[in-house]
C-alpha atoms as a PDB file:
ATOM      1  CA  UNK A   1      19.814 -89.196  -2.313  1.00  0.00           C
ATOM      2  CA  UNK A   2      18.850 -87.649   0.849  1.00  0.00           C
ATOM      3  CA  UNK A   3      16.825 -84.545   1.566  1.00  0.00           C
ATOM      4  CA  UNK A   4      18.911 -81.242   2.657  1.00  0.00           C
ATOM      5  CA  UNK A   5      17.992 -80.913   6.016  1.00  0.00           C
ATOM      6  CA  UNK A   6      15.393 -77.994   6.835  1.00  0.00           C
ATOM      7  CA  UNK A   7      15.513 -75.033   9.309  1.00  0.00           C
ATOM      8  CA  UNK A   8      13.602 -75.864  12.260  1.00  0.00           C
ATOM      9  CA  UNK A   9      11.934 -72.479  12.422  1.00  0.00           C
ATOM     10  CA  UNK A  10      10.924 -72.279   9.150  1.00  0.00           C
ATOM     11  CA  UNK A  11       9.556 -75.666   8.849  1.00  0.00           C
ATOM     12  CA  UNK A  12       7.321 -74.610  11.957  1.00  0.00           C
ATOM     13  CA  UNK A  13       6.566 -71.863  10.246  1.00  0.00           C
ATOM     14  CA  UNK A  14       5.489 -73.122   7.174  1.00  0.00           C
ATOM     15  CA  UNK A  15       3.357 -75.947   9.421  1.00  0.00           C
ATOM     16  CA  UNK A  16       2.000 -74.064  11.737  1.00  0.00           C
ATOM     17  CA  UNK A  17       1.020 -70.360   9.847  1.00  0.00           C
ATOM     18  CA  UNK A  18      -0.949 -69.346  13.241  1.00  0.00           C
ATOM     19  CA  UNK A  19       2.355 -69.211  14.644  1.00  0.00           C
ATOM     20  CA  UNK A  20       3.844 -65.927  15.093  1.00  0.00           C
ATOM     21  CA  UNK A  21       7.190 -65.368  13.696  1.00  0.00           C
ATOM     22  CA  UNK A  22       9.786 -63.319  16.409  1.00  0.00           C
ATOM     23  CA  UNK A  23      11.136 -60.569  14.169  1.00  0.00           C
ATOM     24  CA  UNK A  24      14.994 -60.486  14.167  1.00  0.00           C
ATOM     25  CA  UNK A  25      16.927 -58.144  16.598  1.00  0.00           C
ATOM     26  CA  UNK A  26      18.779 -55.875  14.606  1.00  0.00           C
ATOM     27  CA  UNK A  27      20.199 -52.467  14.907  1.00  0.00           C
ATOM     28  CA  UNK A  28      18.061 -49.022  16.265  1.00  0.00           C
ATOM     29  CA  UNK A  29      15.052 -47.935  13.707  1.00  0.00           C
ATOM     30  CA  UNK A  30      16.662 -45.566  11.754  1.00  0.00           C
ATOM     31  CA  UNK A  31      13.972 -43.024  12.603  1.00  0.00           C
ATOM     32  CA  UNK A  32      15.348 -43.418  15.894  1.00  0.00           C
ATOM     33  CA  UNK A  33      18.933 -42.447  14.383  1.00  0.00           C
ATOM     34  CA  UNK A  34      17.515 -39.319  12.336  1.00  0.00           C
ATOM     35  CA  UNK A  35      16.121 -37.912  15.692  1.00  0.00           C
ATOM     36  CA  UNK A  36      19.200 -38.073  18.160  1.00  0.00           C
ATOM     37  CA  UNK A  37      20.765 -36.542  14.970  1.00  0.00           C
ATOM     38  CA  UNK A  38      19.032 -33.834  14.580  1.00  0.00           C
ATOM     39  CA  UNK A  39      18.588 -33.211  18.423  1.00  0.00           C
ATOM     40  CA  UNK A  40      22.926 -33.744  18.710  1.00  0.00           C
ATOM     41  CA  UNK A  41      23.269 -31.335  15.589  1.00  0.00           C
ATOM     42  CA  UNK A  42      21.028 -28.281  17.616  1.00  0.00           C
ATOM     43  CA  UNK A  43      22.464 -29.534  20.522  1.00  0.00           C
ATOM     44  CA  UNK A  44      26.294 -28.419  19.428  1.00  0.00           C
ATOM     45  CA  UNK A  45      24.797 -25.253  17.930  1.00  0.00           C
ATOM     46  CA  UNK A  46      22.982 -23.311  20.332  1.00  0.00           C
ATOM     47  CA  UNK A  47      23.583 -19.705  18.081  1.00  0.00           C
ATOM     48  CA  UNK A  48      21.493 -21.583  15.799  1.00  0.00           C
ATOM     49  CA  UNK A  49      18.979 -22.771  18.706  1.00  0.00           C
ATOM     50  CA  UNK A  50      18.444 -19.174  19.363  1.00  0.00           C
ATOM     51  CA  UNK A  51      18.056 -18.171  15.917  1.00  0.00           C
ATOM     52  CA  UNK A  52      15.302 -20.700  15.472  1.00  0.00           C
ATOM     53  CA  UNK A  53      13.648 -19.791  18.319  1.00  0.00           C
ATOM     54  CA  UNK A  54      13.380 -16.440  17.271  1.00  0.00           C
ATOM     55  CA  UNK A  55      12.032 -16.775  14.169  1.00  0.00           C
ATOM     56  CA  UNK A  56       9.297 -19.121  15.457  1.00  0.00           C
ATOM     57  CA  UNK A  57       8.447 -16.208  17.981  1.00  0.00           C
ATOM     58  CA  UNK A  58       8.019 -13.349  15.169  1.00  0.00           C
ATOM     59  CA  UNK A  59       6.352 -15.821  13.043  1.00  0.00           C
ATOM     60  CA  UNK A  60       3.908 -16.508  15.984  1.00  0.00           C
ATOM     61  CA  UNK A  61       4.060 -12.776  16.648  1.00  0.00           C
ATOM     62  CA  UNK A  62       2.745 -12.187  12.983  1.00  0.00           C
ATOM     63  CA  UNK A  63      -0.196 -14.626  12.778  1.00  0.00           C
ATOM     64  CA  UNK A  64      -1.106 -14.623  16.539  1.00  0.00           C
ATOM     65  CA  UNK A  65      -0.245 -11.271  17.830  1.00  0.00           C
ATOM     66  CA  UNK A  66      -2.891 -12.243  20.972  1.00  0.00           C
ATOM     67  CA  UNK A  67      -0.492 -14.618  22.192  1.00  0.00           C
ATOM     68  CA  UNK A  68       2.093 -12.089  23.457  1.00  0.00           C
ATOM     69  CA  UNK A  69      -0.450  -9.044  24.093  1.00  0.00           C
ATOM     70  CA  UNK A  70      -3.966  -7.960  24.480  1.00  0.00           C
ATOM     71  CA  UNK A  71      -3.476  -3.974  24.339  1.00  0.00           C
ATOM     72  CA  UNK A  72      -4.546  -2.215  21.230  1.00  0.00           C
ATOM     73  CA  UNK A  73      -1.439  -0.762  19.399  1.00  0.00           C
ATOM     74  CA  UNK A  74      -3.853   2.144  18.458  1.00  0.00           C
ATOM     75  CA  UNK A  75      -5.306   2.803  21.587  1.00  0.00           C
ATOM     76  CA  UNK A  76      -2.719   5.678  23.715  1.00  0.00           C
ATOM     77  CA  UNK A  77      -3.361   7.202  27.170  1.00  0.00           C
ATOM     78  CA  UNK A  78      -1.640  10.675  27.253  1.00  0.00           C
ATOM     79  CA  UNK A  79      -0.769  10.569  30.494  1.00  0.00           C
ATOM     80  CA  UNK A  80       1.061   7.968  30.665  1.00  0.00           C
ATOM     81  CA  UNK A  81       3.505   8.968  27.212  1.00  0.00           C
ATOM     82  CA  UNK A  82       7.378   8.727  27.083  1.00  0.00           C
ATOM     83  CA  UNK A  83       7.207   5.725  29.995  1.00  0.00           C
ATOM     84  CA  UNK A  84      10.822   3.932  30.200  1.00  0.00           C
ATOM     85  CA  UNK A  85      10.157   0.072  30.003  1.00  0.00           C
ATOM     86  CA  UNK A  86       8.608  -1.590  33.166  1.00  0.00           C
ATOM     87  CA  UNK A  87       6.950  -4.648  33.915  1.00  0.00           C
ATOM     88  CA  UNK A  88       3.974  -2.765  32.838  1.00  0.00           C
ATOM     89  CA  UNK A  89       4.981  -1.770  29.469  1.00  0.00           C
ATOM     90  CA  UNK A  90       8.096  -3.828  28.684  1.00  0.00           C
ATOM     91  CA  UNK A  91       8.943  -1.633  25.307  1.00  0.00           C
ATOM     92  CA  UNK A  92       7.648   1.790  27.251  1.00  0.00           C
ATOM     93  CA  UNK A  93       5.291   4.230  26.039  1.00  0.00           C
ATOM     94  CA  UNK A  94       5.494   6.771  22.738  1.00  0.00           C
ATOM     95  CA  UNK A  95       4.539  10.611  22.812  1.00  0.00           C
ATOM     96  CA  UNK A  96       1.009   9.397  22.448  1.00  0.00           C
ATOM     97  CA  UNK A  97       0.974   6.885  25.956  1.00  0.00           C
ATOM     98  CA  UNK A  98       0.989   3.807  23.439  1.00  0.00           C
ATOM     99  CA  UNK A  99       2.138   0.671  24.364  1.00  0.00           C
ATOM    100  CA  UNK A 100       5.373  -0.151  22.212  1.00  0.00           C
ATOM    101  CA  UNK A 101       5.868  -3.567  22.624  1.00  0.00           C
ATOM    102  CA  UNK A 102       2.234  -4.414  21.262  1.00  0.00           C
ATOM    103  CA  UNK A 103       2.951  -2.186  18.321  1.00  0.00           C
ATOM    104  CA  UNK A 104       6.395  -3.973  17.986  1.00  0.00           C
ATOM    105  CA  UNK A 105       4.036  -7.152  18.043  1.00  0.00           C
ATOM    106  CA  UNK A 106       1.526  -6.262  15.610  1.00  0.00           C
ATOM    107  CA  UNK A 107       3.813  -4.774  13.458  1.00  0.00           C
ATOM    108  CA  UNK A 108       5.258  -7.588  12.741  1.00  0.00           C
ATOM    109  CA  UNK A 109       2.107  -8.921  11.222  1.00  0.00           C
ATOM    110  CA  UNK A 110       2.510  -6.273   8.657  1.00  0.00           C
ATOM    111  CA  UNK A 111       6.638  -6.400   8.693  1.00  0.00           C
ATOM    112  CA  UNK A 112       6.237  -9.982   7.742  1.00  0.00           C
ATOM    113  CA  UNK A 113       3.262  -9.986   5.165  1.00  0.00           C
ATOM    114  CA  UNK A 114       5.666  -7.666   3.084  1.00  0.00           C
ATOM    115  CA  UNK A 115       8.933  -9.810   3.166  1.00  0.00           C
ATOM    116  CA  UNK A 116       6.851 -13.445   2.528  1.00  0.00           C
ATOM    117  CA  UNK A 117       5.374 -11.426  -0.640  1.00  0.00           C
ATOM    118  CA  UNK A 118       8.768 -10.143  -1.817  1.00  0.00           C
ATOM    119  CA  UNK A 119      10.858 -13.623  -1.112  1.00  0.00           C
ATOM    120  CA  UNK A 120       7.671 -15.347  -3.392  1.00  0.00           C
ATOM    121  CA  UNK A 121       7.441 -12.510  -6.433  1.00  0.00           C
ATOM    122  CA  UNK A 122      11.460 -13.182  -5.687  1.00  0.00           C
ATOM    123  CA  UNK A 123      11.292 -16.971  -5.795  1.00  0.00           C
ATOM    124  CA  UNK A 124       8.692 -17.087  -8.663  1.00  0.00           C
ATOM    125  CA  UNK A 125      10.037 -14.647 -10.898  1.00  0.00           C
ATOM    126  CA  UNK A 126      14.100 -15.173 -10.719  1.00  0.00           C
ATOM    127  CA  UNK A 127      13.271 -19.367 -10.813  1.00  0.00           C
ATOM    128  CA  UNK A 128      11.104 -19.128 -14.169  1.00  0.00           C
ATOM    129  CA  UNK A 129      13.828 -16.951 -15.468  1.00  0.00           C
ATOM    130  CA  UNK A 130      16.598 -18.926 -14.290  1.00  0.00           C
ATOM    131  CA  UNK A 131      14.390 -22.334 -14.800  1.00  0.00           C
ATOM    132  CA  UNK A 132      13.818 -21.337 -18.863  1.00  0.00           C
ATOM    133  CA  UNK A 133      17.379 -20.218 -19.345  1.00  0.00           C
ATOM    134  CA  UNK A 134      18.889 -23.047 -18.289  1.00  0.00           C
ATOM    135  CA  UNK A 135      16.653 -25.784 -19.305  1.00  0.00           C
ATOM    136  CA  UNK A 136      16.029 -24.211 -23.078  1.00  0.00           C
ATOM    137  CA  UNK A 137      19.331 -22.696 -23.639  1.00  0.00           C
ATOM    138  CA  UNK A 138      20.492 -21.240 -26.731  1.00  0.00           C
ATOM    139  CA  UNK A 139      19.591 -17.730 -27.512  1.00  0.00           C
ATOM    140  CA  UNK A 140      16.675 -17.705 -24.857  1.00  0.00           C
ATOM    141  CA  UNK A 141      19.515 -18.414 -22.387  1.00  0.00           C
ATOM    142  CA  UNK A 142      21.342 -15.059 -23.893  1.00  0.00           C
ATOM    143  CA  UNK A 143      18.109 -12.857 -24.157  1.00  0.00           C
ATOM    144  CA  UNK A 144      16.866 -13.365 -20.428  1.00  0.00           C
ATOM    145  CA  UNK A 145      20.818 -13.534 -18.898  1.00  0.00           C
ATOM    146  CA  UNK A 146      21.357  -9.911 -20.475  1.00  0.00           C
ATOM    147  CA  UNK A 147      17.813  -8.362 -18.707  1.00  0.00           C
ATOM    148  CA  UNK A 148      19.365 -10.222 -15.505  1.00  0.00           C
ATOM    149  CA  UNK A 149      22.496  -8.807 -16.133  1.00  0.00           C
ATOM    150  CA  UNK A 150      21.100  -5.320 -16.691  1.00  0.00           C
ATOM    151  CA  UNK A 151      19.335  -5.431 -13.026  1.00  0.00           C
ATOM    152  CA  UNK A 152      22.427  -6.531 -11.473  1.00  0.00           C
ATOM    153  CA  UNK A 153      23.887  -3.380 -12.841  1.00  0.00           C
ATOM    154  CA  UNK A 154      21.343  -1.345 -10.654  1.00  0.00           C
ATOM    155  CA  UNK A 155      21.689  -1.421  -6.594  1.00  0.00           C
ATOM    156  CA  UNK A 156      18.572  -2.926  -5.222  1.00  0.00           C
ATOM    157  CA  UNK A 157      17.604  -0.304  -3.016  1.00  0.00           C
ATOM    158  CA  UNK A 158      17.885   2.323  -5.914  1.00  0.00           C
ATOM    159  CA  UNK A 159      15.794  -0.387  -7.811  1.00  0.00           C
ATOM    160  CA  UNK A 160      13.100  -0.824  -5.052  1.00  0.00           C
ATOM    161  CA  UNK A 161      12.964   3.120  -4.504  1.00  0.00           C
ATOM    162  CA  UNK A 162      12.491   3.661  -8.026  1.00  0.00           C
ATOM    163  CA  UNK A 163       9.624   0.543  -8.373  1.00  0.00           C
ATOM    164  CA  UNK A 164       7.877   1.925  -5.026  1.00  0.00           C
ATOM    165  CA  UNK A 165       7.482   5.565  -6.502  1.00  0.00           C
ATOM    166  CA  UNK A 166       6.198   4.108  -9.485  1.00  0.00           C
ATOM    167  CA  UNK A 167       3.803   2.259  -8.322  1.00  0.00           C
ATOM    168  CA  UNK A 168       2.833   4.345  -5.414  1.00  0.00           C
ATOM    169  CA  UNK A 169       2.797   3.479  -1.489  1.00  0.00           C
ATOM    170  CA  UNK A 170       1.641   1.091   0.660  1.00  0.00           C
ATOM    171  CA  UNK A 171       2.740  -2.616   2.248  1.00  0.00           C
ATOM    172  CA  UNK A 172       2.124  -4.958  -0.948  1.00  0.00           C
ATOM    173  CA  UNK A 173       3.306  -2.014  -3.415  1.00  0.00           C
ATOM    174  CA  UNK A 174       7.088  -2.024  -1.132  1.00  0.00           C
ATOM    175  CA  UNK A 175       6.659  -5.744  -0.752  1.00  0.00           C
ATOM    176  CA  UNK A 176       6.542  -6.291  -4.636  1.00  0.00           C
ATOM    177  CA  UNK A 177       9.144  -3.385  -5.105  1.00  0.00           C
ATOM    178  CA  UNK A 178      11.677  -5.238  -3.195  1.00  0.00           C
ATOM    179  CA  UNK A 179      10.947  -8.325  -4.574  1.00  0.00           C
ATOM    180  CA  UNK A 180      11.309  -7.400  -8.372  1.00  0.00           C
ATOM    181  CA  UNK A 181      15.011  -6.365  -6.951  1.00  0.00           C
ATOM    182  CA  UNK A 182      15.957  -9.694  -5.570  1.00  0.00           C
ATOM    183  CA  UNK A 183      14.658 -11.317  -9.098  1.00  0.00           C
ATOM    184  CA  UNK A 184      18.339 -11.325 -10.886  1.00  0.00           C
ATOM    185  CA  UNK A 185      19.868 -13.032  -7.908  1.00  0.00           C
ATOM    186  CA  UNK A 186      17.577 -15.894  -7.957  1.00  0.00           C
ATOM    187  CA  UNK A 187      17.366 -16.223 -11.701  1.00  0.00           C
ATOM    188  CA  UNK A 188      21.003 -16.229 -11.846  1.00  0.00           C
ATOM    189  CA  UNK A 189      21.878 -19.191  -8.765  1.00  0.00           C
ATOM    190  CA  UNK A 190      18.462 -21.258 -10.467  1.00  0.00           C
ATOM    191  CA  UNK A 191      20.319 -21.117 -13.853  1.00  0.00           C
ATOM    192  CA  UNK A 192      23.336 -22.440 -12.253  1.00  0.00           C
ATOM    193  CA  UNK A 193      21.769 -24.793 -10.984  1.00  0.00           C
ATOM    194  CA  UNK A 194      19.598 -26.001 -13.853  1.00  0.00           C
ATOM    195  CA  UNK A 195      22.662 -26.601 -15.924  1.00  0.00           C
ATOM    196  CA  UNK A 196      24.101 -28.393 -13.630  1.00  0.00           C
ATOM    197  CA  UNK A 197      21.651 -31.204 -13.151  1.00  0.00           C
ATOM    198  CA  UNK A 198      20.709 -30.787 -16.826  1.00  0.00           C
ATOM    199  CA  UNK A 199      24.506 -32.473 -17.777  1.00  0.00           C
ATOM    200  CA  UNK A 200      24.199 -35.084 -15.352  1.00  0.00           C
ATOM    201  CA  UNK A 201      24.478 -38.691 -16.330  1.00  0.00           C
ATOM    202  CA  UNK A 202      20.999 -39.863 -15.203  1.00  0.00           C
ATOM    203  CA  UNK A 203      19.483 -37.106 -16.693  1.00  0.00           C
ATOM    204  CA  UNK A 204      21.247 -37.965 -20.247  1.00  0.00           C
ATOM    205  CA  UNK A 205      19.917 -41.566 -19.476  1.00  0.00           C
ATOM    206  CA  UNK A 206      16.233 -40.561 -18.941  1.00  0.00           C
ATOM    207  CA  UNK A 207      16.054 -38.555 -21.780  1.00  0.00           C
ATOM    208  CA  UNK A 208      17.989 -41.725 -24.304  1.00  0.00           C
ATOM    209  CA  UNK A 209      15.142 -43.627 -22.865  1.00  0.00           C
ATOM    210  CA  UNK A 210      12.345 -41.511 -24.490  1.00  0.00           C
ATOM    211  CA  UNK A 211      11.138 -39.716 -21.333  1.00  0.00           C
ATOM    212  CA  UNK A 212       9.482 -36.386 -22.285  1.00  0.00           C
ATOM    213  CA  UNK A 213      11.357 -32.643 -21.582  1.00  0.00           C
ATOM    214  CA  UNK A 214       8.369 -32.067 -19.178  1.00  0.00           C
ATOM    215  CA  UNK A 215       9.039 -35.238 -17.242  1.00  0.00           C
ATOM    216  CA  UNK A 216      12.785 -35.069 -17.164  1.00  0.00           C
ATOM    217  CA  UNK A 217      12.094 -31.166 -16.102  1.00  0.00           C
ATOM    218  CA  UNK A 218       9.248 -32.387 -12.805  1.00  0.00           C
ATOM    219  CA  UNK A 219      10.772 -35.535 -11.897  1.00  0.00           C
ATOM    220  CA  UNK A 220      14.713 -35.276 -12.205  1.00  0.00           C
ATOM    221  CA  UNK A 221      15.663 -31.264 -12.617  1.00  0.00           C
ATOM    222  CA  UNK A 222      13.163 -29.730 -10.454  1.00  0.00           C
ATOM    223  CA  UNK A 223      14.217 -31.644  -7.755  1.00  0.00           C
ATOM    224  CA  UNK A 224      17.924 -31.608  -7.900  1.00  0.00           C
ATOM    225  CA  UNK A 225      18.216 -28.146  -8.360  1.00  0.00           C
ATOM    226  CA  UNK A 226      15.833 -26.155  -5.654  1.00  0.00           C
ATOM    227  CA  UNK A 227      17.910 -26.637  -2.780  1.00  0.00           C
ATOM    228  CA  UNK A 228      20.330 -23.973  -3.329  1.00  0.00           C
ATOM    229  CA  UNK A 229      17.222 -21.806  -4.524  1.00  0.00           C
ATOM    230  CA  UNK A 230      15.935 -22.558  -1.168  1.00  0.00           C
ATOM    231  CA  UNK A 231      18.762 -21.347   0.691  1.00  0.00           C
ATOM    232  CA  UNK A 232      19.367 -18.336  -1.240  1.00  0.00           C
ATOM    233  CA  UNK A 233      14.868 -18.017  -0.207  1.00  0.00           C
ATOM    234  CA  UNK A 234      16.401 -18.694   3.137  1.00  0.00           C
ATOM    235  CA  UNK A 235      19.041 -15.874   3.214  1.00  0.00           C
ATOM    236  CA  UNK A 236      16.498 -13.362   1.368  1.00  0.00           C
ATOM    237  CA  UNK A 237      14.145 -13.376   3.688  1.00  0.00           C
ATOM    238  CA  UNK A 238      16.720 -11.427   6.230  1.00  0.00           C
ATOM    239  CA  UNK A 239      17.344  -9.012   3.411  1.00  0.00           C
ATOM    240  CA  UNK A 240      14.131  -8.581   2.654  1.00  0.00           C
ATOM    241  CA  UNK A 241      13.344  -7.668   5.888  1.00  0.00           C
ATOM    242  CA  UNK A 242      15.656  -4.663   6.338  1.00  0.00           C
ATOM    243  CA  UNK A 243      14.796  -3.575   2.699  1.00  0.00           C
ATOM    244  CA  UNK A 244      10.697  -3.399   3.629  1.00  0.00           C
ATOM    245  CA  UNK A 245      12.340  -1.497   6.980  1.00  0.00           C
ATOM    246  CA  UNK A 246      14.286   0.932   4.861  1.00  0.00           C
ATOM    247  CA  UNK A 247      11.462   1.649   2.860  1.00  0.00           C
ATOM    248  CA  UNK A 248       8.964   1.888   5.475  1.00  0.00           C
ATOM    249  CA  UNK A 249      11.358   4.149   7.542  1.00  0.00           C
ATOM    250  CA  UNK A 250      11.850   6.365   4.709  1.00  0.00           C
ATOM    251  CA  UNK A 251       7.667   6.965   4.460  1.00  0.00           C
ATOM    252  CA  UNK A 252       7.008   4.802   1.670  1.00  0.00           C
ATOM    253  CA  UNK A 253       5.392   1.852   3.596  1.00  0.00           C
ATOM    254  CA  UNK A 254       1.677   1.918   5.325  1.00  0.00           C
ATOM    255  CA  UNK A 255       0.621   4.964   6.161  1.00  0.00           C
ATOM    256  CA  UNK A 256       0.334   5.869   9.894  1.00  0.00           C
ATOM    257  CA  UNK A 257      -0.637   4.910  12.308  1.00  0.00           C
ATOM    258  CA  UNK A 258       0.004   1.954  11.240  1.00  0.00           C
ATOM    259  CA  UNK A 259       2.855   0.041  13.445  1.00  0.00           C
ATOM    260  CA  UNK A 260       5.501  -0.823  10.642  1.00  0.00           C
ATOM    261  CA  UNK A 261       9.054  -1.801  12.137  1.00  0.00           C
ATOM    262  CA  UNK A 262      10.375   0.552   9.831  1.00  0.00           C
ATOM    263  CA  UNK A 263       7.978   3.266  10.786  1.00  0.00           C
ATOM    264  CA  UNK A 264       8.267   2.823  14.317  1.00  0.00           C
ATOM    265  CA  UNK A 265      11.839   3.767  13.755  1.00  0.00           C
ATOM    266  CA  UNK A 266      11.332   6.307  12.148  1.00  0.00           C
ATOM    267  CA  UNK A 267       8.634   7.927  14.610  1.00  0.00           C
ATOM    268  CA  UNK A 268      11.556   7.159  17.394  1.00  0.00           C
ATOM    269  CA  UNK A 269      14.196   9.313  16.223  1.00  0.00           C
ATOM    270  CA  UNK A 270      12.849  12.343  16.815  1.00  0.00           C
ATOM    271  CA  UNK A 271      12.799  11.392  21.176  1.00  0.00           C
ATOM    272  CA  UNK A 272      16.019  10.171  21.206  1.00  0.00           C
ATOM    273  CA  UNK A 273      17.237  12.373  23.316  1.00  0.00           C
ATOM    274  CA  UNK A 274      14.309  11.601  26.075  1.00  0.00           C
ATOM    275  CA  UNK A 275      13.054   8.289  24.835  1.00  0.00           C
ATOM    276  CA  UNK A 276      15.719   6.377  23.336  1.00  0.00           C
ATOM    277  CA  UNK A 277      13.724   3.067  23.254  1.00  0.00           C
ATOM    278  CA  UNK A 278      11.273   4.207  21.049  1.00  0.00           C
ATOM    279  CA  UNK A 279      13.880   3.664  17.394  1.00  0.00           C
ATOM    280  CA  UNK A 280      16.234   0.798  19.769  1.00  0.00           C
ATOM    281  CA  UNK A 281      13.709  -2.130  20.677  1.00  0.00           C
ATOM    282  CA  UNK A 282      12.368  -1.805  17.220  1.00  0.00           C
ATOM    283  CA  UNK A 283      15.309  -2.062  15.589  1.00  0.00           C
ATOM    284  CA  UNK A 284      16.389  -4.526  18.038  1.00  0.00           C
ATOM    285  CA  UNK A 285      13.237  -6.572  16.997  1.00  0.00           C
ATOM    286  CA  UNK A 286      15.015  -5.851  13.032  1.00  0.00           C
ATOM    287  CA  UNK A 287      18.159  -7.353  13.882  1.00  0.00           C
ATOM    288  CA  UNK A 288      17.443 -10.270  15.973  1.00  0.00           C
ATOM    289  CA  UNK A 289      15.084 -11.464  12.630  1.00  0.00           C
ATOM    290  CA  UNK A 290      17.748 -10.752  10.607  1.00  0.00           C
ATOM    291  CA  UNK A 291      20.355 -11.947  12.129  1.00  0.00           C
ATOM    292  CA  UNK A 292      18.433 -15.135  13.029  1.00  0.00           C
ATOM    293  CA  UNK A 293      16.901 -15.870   9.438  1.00  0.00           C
ATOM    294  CA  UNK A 294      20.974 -15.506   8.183  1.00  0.00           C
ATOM    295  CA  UNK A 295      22.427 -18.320  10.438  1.00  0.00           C
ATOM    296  CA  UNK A 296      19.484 -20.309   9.076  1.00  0.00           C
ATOM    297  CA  UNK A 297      20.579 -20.333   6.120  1.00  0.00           C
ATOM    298  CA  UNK A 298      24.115 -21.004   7.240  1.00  0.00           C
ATOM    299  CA  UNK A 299      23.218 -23.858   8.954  1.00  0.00           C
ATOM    300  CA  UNK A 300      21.327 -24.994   5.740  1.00  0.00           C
ATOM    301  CA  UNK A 301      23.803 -24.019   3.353  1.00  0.00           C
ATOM    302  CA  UNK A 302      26.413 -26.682   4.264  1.00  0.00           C
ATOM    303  CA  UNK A 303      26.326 -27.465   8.142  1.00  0.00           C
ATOM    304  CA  UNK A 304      23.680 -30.314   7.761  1.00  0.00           C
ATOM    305  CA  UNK A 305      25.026 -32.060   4.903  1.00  0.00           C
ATOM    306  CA  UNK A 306      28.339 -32.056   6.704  1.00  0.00           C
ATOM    307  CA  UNK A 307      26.452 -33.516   9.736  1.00  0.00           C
ATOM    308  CA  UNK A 308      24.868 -36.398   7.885  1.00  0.00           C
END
C-alpha cells in the first residue's frame, strides 16, 4: 500500500524545527472586541459618561483634595465674606471670608469616609445574614429573616437617628448608624440570591461528587450570587450619601468647623436671603453624587448584560 500523502508545511515543519511556523490569520483578538465594546457601550450613553466622570472627580476630590485646591478650608479673611462666585472663588465666600469651594472639596474627604464605612458595615453585615440564611436554611433561615423583617418595619432614617443618639456624634458613629439601617436590605437580596444558586444543577452535582459545604459555598455560591449584592452596594452608596447629609445637616455629624456636605448646608440656610450659594453648590455637589452613583448602578443592573 502506499503512504497517505503529507502536508507540505508540516513535513517542513517537522524537518526543519528552526523554522518558524506563520500563525494562521484569523478573526480580531478578542481583547480587541471587549474594548470597542465597552468604548461603543459609553459611547451610546453619555448620561452615564457624565455620571462616571463625576464620581471619579469626588473620589479624587476625597483622597487628593490638593488636586482641585490649595486654600485652607479653615483659614477665612473677613473682609472678603458673603463674595458671589468669581473666578477667584468659584463657590464664593461664607460669613467668615472662607473659600467654599475648597470646603466643598475637603468635605468630601469626610462626606465620603462616612458613606464607604456605612455601604461596608452594610455589605458585611446584611451578606453574613443573608449568606447563613440561605445557605443553612431551616430554622436559622426563620430566626435571622424575622430580626430582618423587624428592621424593615422601622424607616431607616428613624433607625439611623435613633443608632446616632445612642451612640453619640461624630463621622464614623453616623457612618455606622446608617449602615446598621441598610443591613435588612442587603441580607434580604443576598438570601435571594443564595437560594437561588444553592438549587442549581451544578451545584447539586458538586455536592453528589463529595465536594465539601465550604467549597461548594467559596467556589460555586459565592460567586454566582454577589453580583446583585454588588449592585444593590452600587445603588447604596447614593443613599448613603444623602443619609450621612441628613444627619450631618441635622448636627449630628463632625462637629464644626469641620466642612461636612451636610453641615455646609446647614450653615447656608441661614444667608439665603443674601448668599444663596452657600446651602445650593453644596447640595448641588449632593445631587450630582447621587444622582451619578444611581445611573451606575442602572447601567450595571441590566444595561451591560444586555450589551454583551
Amino acid at each position: 500500500m502506499t503512504q497517505p500523502l503529507v502536508d507540505d508545511v508540516a513535513t517542513g515543519a517537522a524537518l526543519n524545527p528552526a523554522r518558524p511556523v506563520e500563525p494562521a490569520i484569523g478573526p480580531t483578538p478578542r481583547r480587541g472586541l471587549e474594548l470597542r465594546r465597552v468604548l461603543r457601550f459609553f459611547l451610546r450613553r453619555p448620561g452615564l459618561l457624565g455620571s462616571v466622570l463625576v464620581v471619579v472627580l469626588v473620589v479624587l476630590a476625597a483622597f487628593w483634595p490638593g488636586l482641585f485646591t490649595s486654600r485652607d478650608p479653615l483659614h477665612g479673611v473677613p473682609s472678603q465674606n458673603f463674595r458671589s462666585p468669581t473666578g477667584a472663588h468659584w463657590f464664593g465666600t461664607d460669613e467668615l471670608g472662607r473659600d467654599l469651594f475648597s470646603r466643598v472639596v475637603h468635605g468630601a474627604q469626610l462626606s465620603l469616609k462616612a458613606t464607604l464605612i456605612a455601604v461596608a458595615v452594610a455589605f458585611v453585615v446584611g451578606g453574613l445574614l443573608g449568606l447563613v440564611a440561605g445557605f443553612v436554611g431551616r430554622w436559622v433561615d426563620d430566626v435571622l429573616m424575622r430580626f430582618v423583617d423587624v428592621l424593615l418595619s422601622i424607616p431607616a432614617l428613624f433607625l439611623s437617628l435613633a443608632l446616632v443618639t445612642a451612640l453619640g456624634y461624630g463621622t464614623v458613629k453616623v457612618a455606622v448608624a446608617v449602615g446598621a439601617a441598610s443591613v435588612a436590605a442587603f441580607a434580604r437580596v443576598t438570601r435571594a440570591e443564595v437560594l437561588r444558586v444553592r438549587q442549581a444543577v451544578f451545584v447539586e452535582a458538586s455536592r453528589s461528587c463529595g465536594a465539601r459545604w465550604y467549597s461548594v459555598l467559596g467556589r460555586h455560591v459565592l460567586p454566582n450570587a454577589a453580583g446583585p449584592v454588588i449592585v444593590l452596594a452600587t445603588l447604596d452608596f447614593g443613599t448613603s450619601v444623602l443619609a450621612v447629609s441628613s444627619l450631618s445637616f441635622l448636627g449630628y455629624g463632625a462637629p464644626p468647623p469641620a466642612p461636612e456636605w451636610g453641615t455646609l448646608i446647614a450653615d447656608g440656610r441661614n444667608y439665603l436671603g443674601n448668599a444663596w450659594w452657600l446651602t445650593a453648590l453644596p447640595g448641588l455637589a449632593v445631587a450630582a453624587t447621587v444622582l451619578a452613583t444611581n445611573r451606575i448602578a442602572r447601567a450595571l443592573d441590566g444595561e451591560w448584560s444586555r450589551q454583551r
